[in-house]
PDB file of N, CA and C in Angstrom:
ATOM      1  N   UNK A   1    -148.139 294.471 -26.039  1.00  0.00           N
ATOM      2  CA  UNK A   1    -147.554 293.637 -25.022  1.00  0.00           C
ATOM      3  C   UNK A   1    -146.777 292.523 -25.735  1.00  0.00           C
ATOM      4  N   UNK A   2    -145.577 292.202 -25.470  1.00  0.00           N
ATOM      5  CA  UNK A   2    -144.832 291.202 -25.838  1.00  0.00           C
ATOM      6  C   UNK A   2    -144.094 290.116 -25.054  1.00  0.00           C
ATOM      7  N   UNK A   3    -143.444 288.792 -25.324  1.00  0.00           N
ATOM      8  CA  UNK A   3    -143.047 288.292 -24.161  1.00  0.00           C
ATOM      9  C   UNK A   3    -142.233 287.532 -25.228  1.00  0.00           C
ATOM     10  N   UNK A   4    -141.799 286.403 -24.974  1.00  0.00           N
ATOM     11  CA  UNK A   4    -140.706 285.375 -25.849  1.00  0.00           C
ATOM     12  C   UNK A   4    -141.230 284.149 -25.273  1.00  0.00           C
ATOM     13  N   UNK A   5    -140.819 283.302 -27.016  1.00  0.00           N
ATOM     14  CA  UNK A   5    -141.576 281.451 -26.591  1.00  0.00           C
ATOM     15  C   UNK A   5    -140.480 281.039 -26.872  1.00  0.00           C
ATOM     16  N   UNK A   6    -140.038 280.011 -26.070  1.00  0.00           N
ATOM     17  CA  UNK A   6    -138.757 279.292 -26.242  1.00  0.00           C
ATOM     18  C   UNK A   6    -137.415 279.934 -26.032  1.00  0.00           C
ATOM     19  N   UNK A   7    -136.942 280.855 -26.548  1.00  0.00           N
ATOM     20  CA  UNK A   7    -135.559 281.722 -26.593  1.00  0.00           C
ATOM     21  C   UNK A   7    -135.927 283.142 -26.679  1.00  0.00           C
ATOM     22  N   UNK A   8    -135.410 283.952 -26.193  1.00  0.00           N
ATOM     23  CA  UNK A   8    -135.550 285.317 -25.976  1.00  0.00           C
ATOM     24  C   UNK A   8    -135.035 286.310 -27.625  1.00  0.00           C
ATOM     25  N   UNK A   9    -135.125 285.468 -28.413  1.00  0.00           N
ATOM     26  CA  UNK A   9    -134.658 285.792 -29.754  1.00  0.00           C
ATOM     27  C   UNK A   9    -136.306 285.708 -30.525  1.00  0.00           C
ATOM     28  N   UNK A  10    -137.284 284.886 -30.238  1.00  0.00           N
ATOM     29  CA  UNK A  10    -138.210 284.249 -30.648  1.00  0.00           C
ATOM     30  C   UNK A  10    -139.445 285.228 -29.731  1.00  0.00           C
ATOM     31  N   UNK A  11    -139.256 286.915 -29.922  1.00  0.00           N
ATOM     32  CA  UNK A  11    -140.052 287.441 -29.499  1.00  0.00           C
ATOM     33  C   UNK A  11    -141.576 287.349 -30.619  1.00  0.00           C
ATOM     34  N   UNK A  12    -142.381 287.586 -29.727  1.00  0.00           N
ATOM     35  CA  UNK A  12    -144.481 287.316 -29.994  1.00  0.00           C
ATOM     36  C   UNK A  12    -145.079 288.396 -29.281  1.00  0.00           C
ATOM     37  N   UNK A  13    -145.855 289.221 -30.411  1.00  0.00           N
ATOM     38  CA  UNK A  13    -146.652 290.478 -29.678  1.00  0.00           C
ATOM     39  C   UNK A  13    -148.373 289.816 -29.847  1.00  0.00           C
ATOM     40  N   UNK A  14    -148.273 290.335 -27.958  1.00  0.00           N
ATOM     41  CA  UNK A  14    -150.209 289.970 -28.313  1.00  0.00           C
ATOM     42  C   UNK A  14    -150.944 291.240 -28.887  1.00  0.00           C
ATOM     43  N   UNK A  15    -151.395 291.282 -29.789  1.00  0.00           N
ATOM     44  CA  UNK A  15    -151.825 292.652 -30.419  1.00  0.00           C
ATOM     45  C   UNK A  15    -153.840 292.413 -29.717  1.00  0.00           C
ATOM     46  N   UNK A  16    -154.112 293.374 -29.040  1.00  0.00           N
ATOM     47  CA  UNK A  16    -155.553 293.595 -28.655  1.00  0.00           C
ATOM     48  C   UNK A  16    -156.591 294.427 -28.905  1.00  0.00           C
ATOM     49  N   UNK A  17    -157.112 294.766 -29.953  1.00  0.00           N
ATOM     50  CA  UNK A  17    -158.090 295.699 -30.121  1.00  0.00           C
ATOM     51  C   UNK A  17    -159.022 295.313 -29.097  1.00  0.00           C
ATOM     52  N   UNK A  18    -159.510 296.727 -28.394  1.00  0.00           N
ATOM     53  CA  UNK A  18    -161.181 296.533 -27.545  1.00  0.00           C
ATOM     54  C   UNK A  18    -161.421 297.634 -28.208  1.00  0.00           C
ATOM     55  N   UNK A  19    -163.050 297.537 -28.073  1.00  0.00           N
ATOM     56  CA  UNK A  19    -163.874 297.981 -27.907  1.00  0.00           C
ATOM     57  C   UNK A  19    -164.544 299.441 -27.337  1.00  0.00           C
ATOM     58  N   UNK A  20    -164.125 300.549 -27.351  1.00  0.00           N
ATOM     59  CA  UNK A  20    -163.627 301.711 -26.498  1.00  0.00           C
ATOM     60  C   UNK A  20    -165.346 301.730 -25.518  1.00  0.00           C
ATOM     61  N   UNK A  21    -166.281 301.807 -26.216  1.00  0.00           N
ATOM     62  CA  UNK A  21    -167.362 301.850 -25.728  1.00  0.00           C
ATOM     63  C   UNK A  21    -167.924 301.117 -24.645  1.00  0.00           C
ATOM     64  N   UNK A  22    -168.052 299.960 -25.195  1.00  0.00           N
ATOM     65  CA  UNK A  22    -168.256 298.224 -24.254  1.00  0.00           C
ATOM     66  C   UNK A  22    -166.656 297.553 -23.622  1.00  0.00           C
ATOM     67  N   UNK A  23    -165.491 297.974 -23.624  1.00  0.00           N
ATOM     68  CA  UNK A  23    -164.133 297.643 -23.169  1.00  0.00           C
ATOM     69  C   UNK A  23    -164.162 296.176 -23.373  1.00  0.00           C
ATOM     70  N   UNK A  24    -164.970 295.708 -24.495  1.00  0.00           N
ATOM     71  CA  UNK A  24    -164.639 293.594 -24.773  1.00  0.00           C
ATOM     72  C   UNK A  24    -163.538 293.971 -25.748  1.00  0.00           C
ATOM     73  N   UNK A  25    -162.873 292.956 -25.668  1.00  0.00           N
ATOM     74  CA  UNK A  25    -161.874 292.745 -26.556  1.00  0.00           C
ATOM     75  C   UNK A  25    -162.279 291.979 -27.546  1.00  0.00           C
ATOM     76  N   UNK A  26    -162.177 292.657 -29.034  1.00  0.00           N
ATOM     77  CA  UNK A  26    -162.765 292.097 -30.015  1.00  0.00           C
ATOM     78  C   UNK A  26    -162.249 291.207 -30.622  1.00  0.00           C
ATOM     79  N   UNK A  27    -161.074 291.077 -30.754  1.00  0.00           N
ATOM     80  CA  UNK A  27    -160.209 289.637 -31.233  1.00  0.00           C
ATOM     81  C   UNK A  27    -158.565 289.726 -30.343  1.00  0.00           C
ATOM     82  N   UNK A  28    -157.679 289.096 -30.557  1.00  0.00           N
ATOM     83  CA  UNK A  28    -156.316 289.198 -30.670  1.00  0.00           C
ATOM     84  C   UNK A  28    -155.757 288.282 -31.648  1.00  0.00           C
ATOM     85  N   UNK A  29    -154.033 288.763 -31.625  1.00  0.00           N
ATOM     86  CA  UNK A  29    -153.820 288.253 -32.417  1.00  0.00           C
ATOM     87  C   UNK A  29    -152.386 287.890 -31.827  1.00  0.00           C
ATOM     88  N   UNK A  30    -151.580 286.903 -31.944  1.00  0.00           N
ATOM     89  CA  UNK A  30    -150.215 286.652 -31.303  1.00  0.00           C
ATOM     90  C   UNK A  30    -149.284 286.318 -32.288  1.00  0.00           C
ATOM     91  N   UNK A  31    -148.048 286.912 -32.812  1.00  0.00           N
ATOM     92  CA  UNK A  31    -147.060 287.163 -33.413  1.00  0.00           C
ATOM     93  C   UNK A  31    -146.332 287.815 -33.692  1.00  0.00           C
ATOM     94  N   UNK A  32    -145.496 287.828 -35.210  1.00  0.00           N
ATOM     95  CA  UNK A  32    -144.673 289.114 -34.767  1.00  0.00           C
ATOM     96  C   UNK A  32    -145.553 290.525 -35.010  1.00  0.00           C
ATOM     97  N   UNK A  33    -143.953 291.738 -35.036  1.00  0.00           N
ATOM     98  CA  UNK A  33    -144.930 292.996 -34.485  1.00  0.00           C
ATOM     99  C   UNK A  33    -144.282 293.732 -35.755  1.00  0.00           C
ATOM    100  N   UNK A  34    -144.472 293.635 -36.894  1.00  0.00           N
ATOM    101  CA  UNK A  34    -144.629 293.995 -38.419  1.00  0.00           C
ATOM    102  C   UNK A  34    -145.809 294.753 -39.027  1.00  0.00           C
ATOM    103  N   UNK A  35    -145.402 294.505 -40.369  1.00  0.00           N
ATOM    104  CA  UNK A  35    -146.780 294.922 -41.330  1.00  0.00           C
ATOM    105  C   UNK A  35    -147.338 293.692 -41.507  1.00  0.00           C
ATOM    106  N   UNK A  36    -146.616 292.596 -41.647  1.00  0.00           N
ATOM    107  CA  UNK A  36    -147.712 291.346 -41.733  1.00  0.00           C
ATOM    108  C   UNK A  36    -148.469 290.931 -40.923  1.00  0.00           C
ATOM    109  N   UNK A  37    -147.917 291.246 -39.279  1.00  0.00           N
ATOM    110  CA  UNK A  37    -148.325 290.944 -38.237  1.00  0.00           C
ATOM    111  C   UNK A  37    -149.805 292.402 -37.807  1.00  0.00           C
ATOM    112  N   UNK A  38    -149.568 293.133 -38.653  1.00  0.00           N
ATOM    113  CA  UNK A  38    -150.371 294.326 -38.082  1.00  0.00           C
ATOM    114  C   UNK A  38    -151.982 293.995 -39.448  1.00  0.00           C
ATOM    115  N   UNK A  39    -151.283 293.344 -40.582  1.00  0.00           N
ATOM    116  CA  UNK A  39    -152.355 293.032 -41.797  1.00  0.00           C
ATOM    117  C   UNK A  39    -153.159 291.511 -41.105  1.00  0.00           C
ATOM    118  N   UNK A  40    -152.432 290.731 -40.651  1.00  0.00           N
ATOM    119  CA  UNK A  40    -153.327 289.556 -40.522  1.00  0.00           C
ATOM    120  C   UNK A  40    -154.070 290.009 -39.257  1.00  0.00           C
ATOM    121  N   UNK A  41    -153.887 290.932 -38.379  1.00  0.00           N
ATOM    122  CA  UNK A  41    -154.724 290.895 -37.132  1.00  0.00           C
ATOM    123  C   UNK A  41    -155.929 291.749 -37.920  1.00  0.00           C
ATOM    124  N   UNK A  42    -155.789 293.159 -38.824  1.00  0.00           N
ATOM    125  CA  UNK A  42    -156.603 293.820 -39.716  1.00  0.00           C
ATOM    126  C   UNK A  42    -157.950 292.418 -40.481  1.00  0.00           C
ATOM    127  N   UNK A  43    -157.572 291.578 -41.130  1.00  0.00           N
ATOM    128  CA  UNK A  43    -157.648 290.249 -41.652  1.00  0.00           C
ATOM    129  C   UNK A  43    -158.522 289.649 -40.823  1.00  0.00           C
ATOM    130  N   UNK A  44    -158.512 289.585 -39.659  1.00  0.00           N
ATOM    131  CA  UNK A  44    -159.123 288.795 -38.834  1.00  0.00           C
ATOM    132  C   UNK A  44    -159.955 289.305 -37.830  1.00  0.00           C
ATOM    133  N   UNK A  45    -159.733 290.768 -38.091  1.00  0.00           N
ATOM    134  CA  UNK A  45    -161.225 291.578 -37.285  1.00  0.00           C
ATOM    135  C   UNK A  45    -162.229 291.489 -38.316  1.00  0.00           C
ATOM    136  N   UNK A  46    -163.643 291.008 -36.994  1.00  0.00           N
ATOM    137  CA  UNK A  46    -164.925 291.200 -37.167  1.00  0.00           C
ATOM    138  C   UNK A  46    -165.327 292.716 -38.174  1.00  0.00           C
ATOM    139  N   UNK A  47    -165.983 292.042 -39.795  1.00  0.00           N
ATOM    140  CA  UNK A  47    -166.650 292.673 -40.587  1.00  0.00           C
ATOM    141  C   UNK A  47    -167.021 294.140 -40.026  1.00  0.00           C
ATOM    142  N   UNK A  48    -167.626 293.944 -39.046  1.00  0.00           N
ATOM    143  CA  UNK A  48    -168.103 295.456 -38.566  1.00  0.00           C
ATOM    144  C   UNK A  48    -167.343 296.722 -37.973  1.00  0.00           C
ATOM    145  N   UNK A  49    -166.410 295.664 -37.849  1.00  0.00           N
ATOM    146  CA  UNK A  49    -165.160 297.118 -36.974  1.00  0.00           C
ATOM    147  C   UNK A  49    -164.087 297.413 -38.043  1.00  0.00           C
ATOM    148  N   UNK A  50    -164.024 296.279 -39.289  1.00  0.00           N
ATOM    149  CA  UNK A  50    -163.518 296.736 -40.676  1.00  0.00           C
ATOM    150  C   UNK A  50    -163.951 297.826 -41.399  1.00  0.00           C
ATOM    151  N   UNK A  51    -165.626 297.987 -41.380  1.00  0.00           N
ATOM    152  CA  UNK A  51    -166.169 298.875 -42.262  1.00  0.00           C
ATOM    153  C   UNK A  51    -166.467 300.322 -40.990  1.00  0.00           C
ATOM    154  N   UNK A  52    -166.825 300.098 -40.162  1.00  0.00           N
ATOM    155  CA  UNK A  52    -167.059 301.500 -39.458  1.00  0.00           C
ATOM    156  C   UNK A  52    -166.709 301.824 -38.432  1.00  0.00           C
ATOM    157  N   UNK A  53    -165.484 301.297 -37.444  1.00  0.00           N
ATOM    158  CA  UNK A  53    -165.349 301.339 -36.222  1.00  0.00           C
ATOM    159  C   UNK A  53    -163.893 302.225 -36.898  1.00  0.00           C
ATOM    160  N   UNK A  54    -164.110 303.292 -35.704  1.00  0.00           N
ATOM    161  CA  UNK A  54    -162.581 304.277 -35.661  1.00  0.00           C
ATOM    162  C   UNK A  54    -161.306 303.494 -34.967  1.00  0.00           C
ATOM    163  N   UNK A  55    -160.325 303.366 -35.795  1.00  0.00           N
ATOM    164  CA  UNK A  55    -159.505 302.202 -34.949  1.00  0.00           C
ATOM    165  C   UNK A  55    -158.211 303.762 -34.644  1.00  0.00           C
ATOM    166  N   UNK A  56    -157.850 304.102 -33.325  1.00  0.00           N
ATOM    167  CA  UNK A  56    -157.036 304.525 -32.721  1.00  0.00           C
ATOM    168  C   UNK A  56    -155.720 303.922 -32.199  1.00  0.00           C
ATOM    169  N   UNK A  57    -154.561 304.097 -32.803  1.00  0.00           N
ATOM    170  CA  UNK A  57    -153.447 303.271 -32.875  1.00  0.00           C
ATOM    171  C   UNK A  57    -152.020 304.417 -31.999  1.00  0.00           C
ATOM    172  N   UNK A  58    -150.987 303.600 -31.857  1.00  0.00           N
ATOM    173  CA  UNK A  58    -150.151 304.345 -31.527  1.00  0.00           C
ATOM    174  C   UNK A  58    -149.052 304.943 -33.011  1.00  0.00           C
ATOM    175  N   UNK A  59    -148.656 305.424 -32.861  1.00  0.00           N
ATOM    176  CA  UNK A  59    -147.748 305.996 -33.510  1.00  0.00           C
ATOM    177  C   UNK A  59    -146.451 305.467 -34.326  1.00  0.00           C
ATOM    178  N   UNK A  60    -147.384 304.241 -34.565  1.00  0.00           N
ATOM    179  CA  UNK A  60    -146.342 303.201 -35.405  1.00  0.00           C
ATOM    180  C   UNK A  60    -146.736 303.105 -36.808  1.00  0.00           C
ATOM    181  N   UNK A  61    -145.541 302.750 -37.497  1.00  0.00           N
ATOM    182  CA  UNK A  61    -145.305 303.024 -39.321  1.00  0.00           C
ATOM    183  C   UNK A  61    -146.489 301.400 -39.884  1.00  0.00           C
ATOM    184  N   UNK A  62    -146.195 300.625 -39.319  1.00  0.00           N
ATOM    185  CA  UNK A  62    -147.153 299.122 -39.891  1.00  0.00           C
ATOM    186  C   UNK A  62    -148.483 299.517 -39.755  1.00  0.00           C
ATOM    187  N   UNK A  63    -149.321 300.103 -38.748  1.00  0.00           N
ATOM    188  CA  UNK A  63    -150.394 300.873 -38.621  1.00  0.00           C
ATOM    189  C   UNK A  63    -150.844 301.397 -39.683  1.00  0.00           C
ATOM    190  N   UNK A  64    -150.063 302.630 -40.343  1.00  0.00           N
ATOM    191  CA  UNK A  64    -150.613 303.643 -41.184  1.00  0.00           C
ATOM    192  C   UNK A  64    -150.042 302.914 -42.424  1.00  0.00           C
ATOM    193  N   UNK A  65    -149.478 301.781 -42.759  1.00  0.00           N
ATOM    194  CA  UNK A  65    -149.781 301.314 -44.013  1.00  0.00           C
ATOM    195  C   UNK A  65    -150.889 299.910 -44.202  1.00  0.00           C
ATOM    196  N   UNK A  66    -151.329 299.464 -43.140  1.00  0.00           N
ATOM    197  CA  UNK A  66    -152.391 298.479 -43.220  1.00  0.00           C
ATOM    198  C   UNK A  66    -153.849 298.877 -43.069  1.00  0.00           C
ATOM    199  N   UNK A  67    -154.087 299.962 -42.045  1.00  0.00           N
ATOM    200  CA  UNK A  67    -155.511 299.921 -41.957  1.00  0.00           C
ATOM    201  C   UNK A  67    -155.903 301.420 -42.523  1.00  0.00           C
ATOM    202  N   UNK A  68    -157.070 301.110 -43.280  1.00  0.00           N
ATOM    203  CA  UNK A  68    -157.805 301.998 -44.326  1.00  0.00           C
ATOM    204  C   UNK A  68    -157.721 303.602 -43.596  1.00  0.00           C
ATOM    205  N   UNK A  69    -157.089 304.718 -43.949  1.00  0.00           N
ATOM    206  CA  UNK A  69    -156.830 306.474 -43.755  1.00  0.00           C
ATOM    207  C   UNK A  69    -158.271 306.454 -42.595  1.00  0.00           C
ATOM    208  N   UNK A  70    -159.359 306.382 -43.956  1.00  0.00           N
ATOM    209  CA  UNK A  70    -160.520 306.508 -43.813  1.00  0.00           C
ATOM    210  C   UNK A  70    -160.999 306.392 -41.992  1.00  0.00           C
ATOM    211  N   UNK A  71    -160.699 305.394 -41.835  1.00  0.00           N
ATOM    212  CA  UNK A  71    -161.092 305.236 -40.222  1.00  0.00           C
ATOM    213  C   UNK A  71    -159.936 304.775 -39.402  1.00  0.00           C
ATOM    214  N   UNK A  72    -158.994 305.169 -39.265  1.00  0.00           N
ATOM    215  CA  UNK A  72    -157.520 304.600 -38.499  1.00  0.00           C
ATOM    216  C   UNK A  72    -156.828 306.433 -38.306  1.00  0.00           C
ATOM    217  N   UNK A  73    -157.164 306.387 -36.991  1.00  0.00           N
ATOM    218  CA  UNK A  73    -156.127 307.488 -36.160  1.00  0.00           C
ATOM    219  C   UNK A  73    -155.315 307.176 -35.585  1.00  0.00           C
ATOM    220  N   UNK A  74    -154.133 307.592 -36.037  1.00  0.00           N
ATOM    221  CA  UNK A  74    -152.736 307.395 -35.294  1.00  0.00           C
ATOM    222  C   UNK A  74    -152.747 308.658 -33.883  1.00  0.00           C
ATOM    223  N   UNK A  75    -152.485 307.861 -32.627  1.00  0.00           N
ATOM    224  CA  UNK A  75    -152.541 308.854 -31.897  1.00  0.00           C
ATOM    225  C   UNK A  75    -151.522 308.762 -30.960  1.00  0.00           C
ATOM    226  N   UNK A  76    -151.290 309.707 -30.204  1.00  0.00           N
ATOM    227  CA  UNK A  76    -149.873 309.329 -29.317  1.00  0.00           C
ATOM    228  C   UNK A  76    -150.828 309.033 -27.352  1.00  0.00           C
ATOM    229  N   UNK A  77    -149.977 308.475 -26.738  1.00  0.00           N
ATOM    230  CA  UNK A  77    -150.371 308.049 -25.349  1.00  0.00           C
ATOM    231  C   UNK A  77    -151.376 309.317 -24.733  1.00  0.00           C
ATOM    232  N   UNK A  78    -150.816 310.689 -25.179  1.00  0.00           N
ATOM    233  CA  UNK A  78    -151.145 311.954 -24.253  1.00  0.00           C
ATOM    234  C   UNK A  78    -152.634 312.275 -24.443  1.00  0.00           C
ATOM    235  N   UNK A  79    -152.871 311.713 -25.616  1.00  0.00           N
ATOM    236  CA  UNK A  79    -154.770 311.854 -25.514  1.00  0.00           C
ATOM    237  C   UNK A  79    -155.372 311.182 -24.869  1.00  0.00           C
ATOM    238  N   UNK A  80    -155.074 309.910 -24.421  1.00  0.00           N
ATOM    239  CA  UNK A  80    -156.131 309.132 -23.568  1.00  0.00           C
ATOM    240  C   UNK A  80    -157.062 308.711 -24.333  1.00  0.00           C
ATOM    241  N   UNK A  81    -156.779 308.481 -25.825  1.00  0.00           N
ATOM    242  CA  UNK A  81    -157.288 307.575 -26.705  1.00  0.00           C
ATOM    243  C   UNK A  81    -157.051 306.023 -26.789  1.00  0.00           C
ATOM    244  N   UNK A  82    -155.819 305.378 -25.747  1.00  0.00           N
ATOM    245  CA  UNK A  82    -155.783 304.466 -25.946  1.00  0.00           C
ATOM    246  C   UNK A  82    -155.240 304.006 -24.241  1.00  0.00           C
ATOM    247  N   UNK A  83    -156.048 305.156 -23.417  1.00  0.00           N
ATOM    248  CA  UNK A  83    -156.041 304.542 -22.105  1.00  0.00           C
ATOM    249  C   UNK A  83    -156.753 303.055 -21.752  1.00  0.00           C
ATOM    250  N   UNK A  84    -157.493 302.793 -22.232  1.00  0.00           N
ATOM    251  CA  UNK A  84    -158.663 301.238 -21.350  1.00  0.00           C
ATOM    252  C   UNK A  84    -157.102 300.400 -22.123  1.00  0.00           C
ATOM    253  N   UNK A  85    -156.413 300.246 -23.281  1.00  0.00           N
ATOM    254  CA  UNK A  85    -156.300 298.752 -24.014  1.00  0.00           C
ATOM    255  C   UNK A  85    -154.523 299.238 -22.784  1.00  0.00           C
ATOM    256  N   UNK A  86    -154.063 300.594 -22.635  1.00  0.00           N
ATOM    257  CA  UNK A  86    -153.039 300.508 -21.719  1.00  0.00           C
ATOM    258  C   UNK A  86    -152.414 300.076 -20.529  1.00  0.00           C
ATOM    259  N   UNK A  87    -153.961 300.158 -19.708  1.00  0.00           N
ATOM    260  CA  UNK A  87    -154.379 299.771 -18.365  1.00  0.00           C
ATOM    261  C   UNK A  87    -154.557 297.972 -18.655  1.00  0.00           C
ATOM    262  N   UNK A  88    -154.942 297.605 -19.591  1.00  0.00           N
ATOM    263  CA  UNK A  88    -155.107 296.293 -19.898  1.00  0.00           C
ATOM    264  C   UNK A  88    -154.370 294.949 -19.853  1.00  0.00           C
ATOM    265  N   UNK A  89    -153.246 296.372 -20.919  1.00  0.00           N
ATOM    266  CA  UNK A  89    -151.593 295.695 -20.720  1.00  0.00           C
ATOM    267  C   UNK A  89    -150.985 295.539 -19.341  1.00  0.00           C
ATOM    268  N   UNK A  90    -151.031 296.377 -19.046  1.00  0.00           N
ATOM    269  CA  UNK A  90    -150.458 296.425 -17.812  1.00  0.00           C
ATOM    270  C   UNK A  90    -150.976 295.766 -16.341  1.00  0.00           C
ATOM    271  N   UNK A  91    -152.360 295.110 -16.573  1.00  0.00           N
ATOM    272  CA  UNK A  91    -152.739 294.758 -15.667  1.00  0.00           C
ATOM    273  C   UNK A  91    -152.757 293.275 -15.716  1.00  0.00           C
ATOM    274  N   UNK A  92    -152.254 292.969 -17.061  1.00  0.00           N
ATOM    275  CA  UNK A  92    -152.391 291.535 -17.375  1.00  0.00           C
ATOM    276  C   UNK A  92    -151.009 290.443 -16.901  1.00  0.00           C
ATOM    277  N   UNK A  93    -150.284 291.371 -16.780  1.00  0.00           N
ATOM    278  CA  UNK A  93    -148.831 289.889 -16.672  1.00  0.00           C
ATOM    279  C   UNK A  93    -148.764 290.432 -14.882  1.00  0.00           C
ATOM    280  N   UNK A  94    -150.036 291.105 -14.639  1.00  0.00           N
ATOM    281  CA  UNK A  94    -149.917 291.229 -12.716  1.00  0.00           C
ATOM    282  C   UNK A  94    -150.490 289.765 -12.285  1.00  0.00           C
ATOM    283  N   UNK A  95    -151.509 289.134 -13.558  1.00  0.00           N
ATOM    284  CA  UNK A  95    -152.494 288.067 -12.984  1.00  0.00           C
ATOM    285  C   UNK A  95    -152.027 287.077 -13.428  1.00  0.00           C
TER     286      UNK A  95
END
């Protein structure tokens, strides 16, 4: 999800990992939508979802060079691997 602060040049992505199991949102992170922006949100998740939580991503290149092979699936919309954080987006700039 993205929006602009100040000038429409000065775009900010809220990046949201949840939780697939419990649907909490485990951190966010607001900036740009890069590899730096995809490493500091990596950076700033909780120890436990670093070492063993399967992180399911979309089909973007900053993804598959920041978070560890080992547990990071790149997946596309059609699995319904990343239905709850979709519905999320979308339900959020309704409120």
């Amino acid at each position: 999800m993205w929006s602009f602060i100040g000038n429409k040049n000065n775009k900010q992505w809220l990046w949201l990992p949840i939780d697939i199991e419990t649907r909490e949102i485990v951190f966010f992170y607001l900036g740009e939508r890069r590899e730096k922006g995809a490493n500091r949100l990596w950076n700033s998740l909780p120890g436990v979802y670093r070492k063993c939580a399967v992180c399911y991503t979309y089909l973007w290149l900053a993804y598959d060079l920041v978070f560890p092979d080992l547990i990071h699936k790149s997946v596309g919309k059609e699995t319904g691997l990343t239905a709850y954080i979709e519905r999320l987006n979308n339900t959020l700039p309704n409120h």
